[in-house]
PDB file of N, CA and C in Angstrom:
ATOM      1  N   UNK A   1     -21.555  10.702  15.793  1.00  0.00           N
ATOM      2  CA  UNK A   1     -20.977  10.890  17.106  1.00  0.00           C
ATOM      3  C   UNK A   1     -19.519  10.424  17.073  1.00  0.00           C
ATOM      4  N   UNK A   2     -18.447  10.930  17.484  1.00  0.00           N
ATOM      5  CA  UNK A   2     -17.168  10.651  17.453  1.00  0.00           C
ATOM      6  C   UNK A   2     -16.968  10.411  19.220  1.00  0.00           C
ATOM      7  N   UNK A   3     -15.758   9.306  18.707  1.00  0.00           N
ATOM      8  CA  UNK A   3     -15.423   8.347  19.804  1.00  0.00           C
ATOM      9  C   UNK A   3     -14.481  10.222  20.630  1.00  0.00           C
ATOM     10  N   UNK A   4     -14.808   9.274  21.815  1.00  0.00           N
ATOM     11  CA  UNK A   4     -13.777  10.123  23.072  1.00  0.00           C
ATOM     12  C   UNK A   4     -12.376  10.685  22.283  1.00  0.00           C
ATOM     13  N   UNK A   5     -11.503   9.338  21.526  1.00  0.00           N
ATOM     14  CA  UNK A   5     -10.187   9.658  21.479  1.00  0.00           C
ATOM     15  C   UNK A   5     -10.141  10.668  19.919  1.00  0.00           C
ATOM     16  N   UNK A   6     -11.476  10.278  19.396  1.00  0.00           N
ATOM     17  CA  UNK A   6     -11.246  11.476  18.348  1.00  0.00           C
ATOM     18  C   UNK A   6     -11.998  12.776  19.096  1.00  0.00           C
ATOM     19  N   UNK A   7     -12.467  12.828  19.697  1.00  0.00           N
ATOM     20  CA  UNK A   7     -12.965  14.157  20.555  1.00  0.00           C
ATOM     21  C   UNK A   7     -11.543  15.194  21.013  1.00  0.00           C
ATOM     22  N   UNK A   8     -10.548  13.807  21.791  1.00  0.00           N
ATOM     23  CA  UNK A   8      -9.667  14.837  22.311  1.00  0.00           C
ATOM     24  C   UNK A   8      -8.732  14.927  21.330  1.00  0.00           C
ATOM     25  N   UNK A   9      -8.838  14.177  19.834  1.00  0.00           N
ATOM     26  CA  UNK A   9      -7.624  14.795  19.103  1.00  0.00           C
ATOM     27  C   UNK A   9      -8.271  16.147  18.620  1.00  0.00           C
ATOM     28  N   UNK A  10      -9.569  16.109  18.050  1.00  0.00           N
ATOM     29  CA  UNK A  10     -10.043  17.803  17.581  1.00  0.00           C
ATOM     30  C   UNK A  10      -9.939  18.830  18.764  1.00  0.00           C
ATOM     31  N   UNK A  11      -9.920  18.323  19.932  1.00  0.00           N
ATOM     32  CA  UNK A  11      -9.368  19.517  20.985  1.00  0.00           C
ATOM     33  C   UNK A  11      -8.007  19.598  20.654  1.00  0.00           C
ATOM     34  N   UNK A  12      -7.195  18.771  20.831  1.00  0.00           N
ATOM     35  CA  UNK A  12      -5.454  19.132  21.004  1.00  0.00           C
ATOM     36  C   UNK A  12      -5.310  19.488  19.771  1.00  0.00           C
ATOM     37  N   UNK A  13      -5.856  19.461  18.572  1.00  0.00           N
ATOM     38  CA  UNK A  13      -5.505  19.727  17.061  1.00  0.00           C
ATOM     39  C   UNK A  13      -5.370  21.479  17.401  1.00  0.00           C
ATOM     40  N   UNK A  14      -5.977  22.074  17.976  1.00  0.00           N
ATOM     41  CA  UNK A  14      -6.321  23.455  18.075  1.00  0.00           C
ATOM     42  C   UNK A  14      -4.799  24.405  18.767  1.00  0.00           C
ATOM     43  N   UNK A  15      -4.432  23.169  19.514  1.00  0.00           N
ATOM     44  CA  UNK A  15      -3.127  24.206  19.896  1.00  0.00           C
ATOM     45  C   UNK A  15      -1.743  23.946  18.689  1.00  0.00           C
ATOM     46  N   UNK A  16      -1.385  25.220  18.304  1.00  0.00           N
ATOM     47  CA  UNK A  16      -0.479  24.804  17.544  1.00  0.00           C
ATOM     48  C   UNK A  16       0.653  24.193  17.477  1.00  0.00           C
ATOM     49  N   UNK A  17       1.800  23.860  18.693  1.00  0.00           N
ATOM     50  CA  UNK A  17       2.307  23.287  18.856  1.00  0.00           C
ATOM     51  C   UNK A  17       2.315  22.063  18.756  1.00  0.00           C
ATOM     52  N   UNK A  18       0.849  21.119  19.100  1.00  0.00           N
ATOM     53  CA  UNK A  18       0.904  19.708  18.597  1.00  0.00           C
ATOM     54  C   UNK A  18       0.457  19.610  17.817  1.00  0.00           C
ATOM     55  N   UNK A  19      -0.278  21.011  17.224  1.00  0.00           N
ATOM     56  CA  UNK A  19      -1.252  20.304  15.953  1.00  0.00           C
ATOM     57  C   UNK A  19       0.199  19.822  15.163  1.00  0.00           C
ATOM     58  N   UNK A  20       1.477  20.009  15.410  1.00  0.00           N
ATOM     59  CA  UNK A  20       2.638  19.254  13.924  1.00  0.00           C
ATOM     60  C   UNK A  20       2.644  17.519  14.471  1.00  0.00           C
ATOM     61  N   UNK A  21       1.938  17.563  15.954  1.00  0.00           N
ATOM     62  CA  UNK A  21       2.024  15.831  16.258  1.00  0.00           C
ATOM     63  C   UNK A  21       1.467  15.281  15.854  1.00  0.00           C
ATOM     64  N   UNK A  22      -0.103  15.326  16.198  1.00  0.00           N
ATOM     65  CA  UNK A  22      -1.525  14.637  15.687  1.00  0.00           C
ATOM     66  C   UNK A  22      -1.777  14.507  14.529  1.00  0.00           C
ATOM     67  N   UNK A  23      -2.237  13.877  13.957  1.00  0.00           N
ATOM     68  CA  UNK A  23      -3.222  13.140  12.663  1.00  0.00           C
ATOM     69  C   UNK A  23      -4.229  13.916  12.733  1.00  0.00           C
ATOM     70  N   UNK A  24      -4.865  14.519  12.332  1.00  0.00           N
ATOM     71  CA  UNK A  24      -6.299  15.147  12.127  1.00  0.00           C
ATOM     72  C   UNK A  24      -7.558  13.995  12.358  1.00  0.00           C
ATOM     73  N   UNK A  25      -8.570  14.341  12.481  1.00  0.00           N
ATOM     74  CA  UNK A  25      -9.556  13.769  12.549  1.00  0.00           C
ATOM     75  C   UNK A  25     -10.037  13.779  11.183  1.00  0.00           C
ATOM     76  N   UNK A  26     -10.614  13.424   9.827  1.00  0.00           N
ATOM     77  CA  UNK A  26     -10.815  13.612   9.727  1.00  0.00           C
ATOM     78  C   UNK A  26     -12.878  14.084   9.752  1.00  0.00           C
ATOM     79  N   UNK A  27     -13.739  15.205   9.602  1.00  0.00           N
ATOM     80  CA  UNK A  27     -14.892  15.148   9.901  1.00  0.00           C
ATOM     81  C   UNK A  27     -15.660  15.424   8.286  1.00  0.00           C
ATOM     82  N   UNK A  28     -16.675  15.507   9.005  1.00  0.00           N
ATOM     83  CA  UNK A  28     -17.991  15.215   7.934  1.00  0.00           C
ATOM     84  C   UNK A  28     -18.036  15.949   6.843  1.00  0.00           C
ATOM     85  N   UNK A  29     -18.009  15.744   5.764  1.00  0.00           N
ATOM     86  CA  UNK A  29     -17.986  17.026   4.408  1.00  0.00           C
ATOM     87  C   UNK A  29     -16.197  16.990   3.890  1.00  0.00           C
ATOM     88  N   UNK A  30     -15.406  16.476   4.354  1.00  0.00           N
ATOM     89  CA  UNK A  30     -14.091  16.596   4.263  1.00  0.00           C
ATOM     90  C   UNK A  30     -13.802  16.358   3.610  1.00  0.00           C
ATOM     91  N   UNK A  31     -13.286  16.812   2.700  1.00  0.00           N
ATOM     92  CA  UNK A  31     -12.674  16.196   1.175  1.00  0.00           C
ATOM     93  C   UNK A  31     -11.195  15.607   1.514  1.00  0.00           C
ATOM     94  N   UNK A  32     -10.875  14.083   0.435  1.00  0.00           N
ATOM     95  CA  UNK A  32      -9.676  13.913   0.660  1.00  0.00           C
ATOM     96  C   UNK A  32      -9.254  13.037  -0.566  1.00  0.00           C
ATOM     97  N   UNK A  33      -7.921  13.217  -0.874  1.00  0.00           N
ATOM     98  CA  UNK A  33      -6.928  12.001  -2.023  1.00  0.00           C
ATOM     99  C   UNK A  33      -6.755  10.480  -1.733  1.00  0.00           C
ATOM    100  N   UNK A  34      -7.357  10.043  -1.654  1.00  0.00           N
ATOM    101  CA  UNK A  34      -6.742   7.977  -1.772  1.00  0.00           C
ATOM    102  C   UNK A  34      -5.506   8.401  -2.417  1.00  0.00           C
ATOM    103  N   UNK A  35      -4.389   7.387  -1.846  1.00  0.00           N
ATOM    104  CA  UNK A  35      -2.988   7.560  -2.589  1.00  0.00           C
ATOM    105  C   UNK A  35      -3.187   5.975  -2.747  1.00  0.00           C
ATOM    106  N   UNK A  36      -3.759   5.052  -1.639  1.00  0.00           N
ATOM    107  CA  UNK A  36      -3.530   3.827  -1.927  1.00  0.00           C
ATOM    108  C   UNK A  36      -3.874   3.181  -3.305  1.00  0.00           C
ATOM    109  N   UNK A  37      -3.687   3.473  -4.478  1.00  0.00           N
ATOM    110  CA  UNK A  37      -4.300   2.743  -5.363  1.00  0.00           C
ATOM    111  C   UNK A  37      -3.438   2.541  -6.604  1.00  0.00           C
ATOM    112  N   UNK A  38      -4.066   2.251  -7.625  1.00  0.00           N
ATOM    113  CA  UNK A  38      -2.806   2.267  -9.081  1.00  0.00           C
ATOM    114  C   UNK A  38      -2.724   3.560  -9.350  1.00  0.00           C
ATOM    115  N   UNK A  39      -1.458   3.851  -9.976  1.00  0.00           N
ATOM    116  CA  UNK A  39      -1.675   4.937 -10.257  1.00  0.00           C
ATOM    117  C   UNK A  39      -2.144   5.133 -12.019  1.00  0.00           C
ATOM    118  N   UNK A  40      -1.917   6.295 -12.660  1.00  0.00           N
ATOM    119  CA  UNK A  40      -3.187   6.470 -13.651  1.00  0.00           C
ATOM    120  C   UNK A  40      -1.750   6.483 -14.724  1.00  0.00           C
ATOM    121  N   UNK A  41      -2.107   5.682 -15.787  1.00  0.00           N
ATOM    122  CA  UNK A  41      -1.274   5.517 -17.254  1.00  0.00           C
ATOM    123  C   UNK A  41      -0.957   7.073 -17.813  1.00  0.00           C
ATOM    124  N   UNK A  42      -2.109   7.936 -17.566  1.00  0.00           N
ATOM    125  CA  UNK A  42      -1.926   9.548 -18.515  1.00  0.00           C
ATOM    126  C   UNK A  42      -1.269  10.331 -17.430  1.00  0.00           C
ATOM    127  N   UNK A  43      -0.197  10.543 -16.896  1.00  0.00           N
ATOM    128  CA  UNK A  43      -0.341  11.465 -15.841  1.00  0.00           C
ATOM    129  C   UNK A  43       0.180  12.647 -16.185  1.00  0.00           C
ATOM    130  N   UNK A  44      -0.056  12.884 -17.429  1.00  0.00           N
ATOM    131  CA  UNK A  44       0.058  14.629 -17.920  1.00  0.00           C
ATOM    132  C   UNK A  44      -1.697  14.925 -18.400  1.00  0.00           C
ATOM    133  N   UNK A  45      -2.778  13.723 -18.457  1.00  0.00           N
ATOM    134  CA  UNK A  45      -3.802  14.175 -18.285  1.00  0.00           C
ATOM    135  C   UNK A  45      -4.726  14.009 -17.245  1.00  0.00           C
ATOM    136  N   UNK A  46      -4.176  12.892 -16.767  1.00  0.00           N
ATOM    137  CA  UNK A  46      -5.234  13.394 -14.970  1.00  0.00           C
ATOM    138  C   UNK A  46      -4.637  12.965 -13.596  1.00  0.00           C
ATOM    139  N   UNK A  47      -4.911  13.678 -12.630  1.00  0.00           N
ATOM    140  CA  UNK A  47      -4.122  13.421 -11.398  1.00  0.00           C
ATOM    141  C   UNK A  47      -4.273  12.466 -11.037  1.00  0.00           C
ATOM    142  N   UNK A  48      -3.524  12.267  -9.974  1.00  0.00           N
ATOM    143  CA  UNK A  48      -3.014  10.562  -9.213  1.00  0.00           C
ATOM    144  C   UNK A  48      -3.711  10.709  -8.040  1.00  0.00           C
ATOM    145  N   UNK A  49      -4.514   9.257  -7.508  1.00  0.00           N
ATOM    146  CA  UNK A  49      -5.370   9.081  -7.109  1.00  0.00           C
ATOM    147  C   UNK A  49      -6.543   9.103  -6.786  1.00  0.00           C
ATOM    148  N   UNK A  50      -7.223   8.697  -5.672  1.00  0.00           N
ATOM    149  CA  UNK A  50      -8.663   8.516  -5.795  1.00  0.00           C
ATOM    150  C   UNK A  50      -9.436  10.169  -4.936  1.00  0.00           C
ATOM    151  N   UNK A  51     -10.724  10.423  -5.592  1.00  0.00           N
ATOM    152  CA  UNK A  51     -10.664  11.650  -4.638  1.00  0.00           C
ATOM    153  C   UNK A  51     -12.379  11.300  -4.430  1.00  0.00           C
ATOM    154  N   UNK A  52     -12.247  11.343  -2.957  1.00  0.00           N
ATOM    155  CA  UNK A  52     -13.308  10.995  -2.158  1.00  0.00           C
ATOM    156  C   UNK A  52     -14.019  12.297  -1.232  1.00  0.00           C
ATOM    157  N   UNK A  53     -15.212  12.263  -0.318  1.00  0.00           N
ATOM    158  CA  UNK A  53     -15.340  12.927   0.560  1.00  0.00           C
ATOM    159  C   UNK A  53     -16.088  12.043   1.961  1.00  0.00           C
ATOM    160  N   UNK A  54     -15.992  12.666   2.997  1.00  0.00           N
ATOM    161  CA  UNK A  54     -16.494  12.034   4.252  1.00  0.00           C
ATOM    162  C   UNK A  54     -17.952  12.817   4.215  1.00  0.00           C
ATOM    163  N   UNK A  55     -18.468  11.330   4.491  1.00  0.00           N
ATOM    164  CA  UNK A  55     -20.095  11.396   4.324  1.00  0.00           C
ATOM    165  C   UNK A  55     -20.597  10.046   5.753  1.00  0.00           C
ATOM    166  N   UNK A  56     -21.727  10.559   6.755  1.00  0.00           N
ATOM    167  CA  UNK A  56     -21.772   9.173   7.701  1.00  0.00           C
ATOM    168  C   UNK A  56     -20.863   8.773   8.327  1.00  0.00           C
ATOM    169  N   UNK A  57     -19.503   9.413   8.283  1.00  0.00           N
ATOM    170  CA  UNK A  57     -18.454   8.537   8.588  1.00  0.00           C
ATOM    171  C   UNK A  57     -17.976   7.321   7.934  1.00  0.00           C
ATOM    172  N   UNK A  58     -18.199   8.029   6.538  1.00  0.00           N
ATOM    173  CA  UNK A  58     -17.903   6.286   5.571  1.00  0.00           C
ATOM    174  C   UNK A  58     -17.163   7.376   3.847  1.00  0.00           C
ATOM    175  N   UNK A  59     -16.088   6.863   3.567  1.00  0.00           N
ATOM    176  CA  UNK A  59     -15.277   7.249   2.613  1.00  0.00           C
ATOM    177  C   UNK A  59     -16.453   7.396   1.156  1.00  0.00           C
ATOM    178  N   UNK A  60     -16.577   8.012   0.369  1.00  0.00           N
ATOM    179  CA  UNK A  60     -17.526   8.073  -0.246  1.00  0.00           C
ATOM    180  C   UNK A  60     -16.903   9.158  -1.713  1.00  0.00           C
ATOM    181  N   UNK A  61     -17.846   8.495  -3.046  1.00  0.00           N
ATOM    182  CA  UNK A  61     -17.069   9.186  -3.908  1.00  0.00           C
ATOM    183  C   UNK A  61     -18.553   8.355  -4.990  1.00  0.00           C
ATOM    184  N   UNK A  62     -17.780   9.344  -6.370  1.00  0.00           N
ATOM    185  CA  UNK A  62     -18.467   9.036  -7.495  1.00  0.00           C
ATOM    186  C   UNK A  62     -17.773   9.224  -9.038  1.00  0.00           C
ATOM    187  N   UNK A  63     -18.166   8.828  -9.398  1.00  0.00           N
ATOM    188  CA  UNK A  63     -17.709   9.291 -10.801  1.00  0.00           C
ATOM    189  C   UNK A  63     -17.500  10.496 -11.182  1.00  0.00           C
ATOM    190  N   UNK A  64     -18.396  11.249 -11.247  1.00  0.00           N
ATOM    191  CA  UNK A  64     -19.026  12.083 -11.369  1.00  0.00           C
ATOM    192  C   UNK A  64     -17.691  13.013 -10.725  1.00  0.00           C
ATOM    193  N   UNK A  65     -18.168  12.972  -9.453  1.00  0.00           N
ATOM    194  CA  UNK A  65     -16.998  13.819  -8.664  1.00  0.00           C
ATOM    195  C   UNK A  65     -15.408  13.636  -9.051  1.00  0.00           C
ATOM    196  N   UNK A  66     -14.781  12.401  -8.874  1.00  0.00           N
ATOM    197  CA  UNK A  66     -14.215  12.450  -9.251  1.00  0.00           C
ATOM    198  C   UNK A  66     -13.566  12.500 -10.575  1.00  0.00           C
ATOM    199  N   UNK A  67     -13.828  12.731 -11.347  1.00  0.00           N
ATOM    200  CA  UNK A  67     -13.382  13.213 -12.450  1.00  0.00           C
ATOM    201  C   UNK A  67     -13.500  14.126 -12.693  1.00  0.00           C
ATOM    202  N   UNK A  68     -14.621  15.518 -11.787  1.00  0.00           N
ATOM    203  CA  UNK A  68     -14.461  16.363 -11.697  1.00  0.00           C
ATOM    204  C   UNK A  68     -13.448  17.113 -10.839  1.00  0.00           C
ATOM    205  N   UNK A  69     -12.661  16.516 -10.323  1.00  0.00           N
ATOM    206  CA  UNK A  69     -11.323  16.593  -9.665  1.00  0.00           C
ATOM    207  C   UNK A  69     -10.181  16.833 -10.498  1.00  0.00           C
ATOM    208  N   UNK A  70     -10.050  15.611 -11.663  1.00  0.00           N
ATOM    209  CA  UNK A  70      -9.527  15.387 -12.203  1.00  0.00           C
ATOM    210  C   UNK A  70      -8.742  14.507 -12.212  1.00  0.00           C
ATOM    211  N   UNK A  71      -9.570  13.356 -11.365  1.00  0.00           N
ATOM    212  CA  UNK A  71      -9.194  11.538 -11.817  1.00  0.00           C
ATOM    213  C   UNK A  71      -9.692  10.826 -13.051  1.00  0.00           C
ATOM    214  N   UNK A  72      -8.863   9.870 -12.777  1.00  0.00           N
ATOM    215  CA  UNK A  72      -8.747   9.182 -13.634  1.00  0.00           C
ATOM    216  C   UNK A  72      -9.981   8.021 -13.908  1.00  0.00           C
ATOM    217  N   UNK A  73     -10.875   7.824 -14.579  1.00  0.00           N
ATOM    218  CA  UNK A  73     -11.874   6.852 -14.156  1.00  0.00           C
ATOM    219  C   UNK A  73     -11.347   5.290 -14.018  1.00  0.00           C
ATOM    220  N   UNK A  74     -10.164   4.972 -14.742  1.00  0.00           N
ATOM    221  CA  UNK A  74      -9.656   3.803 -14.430  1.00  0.00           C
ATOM    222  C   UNK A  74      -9.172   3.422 -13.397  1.00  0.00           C
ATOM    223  N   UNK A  75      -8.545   4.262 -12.603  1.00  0.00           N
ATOM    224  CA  UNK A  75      -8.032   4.500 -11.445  1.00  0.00           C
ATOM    225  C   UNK A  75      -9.138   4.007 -10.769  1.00  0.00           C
ATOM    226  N   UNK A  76     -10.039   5.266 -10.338  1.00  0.00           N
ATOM    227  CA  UNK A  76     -11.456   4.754  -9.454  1.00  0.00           C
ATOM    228  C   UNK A  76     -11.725   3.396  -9.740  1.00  0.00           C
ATOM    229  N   UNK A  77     -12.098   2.893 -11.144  1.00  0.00           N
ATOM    230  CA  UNK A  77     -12.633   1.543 -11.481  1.00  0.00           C
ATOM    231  C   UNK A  77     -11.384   0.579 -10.444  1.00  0.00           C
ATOM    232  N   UNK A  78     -10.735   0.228 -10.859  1.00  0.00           N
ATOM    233  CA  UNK A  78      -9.206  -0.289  -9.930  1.00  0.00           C
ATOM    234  C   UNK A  78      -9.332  -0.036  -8.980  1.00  0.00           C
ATOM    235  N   UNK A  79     -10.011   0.997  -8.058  1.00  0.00           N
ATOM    236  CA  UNK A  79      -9.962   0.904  -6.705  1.00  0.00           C
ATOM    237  C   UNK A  79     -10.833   0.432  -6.062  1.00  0.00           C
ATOM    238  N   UNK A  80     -12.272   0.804  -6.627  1.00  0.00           N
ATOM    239  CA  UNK A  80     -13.347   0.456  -5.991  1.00  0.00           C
ATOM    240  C   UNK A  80     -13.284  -1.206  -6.064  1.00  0.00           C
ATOM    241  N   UNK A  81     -13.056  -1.873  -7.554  1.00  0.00           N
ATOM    242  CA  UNK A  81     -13.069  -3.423  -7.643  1.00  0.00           C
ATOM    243  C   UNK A  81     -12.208  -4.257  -6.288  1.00  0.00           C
ATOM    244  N   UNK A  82     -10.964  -3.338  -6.109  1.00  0.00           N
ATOM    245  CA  UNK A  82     -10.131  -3.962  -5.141  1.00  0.00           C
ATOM    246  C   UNK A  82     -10.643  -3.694  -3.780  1.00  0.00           C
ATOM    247  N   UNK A  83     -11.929  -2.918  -3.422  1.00  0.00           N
ATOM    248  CA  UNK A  83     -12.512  -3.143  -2.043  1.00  0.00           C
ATOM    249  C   UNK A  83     -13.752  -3.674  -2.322  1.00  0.00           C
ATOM    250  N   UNK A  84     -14.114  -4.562  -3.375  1.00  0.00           N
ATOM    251  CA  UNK A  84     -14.839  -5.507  -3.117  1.00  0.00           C
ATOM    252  C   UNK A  84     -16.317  -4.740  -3.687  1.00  0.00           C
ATOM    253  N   UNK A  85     -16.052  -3.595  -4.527  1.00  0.00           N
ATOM    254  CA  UNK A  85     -17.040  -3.074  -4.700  1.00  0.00           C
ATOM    255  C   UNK A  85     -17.313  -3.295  -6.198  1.00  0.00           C
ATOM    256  N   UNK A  86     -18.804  -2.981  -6.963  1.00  0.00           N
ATOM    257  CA  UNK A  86     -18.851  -3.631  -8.246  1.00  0.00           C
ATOM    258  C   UNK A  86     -19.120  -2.243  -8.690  1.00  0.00           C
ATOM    259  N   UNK A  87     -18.181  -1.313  -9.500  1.00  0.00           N
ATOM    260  CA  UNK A  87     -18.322   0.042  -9.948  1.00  0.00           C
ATOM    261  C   UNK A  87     -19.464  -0.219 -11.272  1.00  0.00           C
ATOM    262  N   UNK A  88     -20.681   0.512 -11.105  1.00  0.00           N
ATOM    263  CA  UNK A  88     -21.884   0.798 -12.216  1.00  0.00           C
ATOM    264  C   UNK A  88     -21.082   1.351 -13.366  1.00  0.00           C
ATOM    265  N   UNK A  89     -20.084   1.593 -13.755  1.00  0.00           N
ATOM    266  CA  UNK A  89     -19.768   2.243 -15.212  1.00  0.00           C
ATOM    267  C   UNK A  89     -18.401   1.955 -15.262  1.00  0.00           C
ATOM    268  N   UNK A  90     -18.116   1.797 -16.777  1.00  0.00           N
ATOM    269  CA  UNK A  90     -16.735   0.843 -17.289  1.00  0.00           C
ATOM    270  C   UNK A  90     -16.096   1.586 -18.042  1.00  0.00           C
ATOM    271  N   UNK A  91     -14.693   1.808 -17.210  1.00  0.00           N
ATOM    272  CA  UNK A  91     -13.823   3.542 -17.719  1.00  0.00           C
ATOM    273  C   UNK A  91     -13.401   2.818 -19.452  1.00  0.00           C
ATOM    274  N   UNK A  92     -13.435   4.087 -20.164  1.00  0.00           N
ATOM    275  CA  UNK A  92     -13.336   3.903 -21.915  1.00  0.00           C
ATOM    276  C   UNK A  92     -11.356   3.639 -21.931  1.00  0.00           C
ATOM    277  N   UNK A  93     -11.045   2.521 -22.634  1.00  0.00           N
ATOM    278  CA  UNK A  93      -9.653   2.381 -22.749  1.00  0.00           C
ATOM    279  C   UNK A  93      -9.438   4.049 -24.071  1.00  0.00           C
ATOM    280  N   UNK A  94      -7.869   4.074 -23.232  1.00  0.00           N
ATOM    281  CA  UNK A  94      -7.324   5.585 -24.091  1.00  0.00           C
ATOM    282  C   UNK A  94      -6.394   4.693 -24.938  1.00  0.00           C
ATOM    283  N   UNK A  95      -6.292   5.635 -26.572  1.00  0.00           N
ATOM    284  CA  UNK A  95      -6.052   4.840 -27.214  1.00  0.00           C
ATOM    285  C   UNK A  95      -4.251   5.782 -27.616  1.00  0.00           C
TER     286      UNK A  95
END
């Protein structure tokens, strides 16, 4: 269920004139880039940042996925540790 004030931003998002004001909402299934994080040592072999999707209303991601993006697993590892999270698999140092 989304709050009132995200209700009326997905209404006003629709007219084009403010949609250049508003922030998007984002909703459920939404794919999106984390920029907040380290960025990745190879960056002629994998893109910069974290790539997540909206699930519950809660930022959500995997290995799996992301690297099927084409992140970096160290990256993810580095991000998830810095929100307090304990990532199940330990990215391989590039040599």
């Amino acid at each position: 269920m989304y709050s009132f004030s995200e209700r009326l931003r997905m209404f006003l998002i629709k007219i084009p004139w403010i949609n250049n004001y508003i922030n998007p909402v984002i909703l459920e299934g939404d794919e999106m880039i984390l920029l907040e994080c380290e960025k990745t040592k190879f960056p002629k072999h994998y893109n910069e940042g974290v790539f997540a999707w909206m699930e519950n209303r809660k930022i959500c991601t995997t290995l799996e996925y992301h690297e099927s993006k084409g992140g970096d697993p160290e990256v993810l590892h580095a991000w998830l540790k810095s929100k307090g999270k304990d990532p199940d698999f330990h990215p391989m140092k590039q040599s």
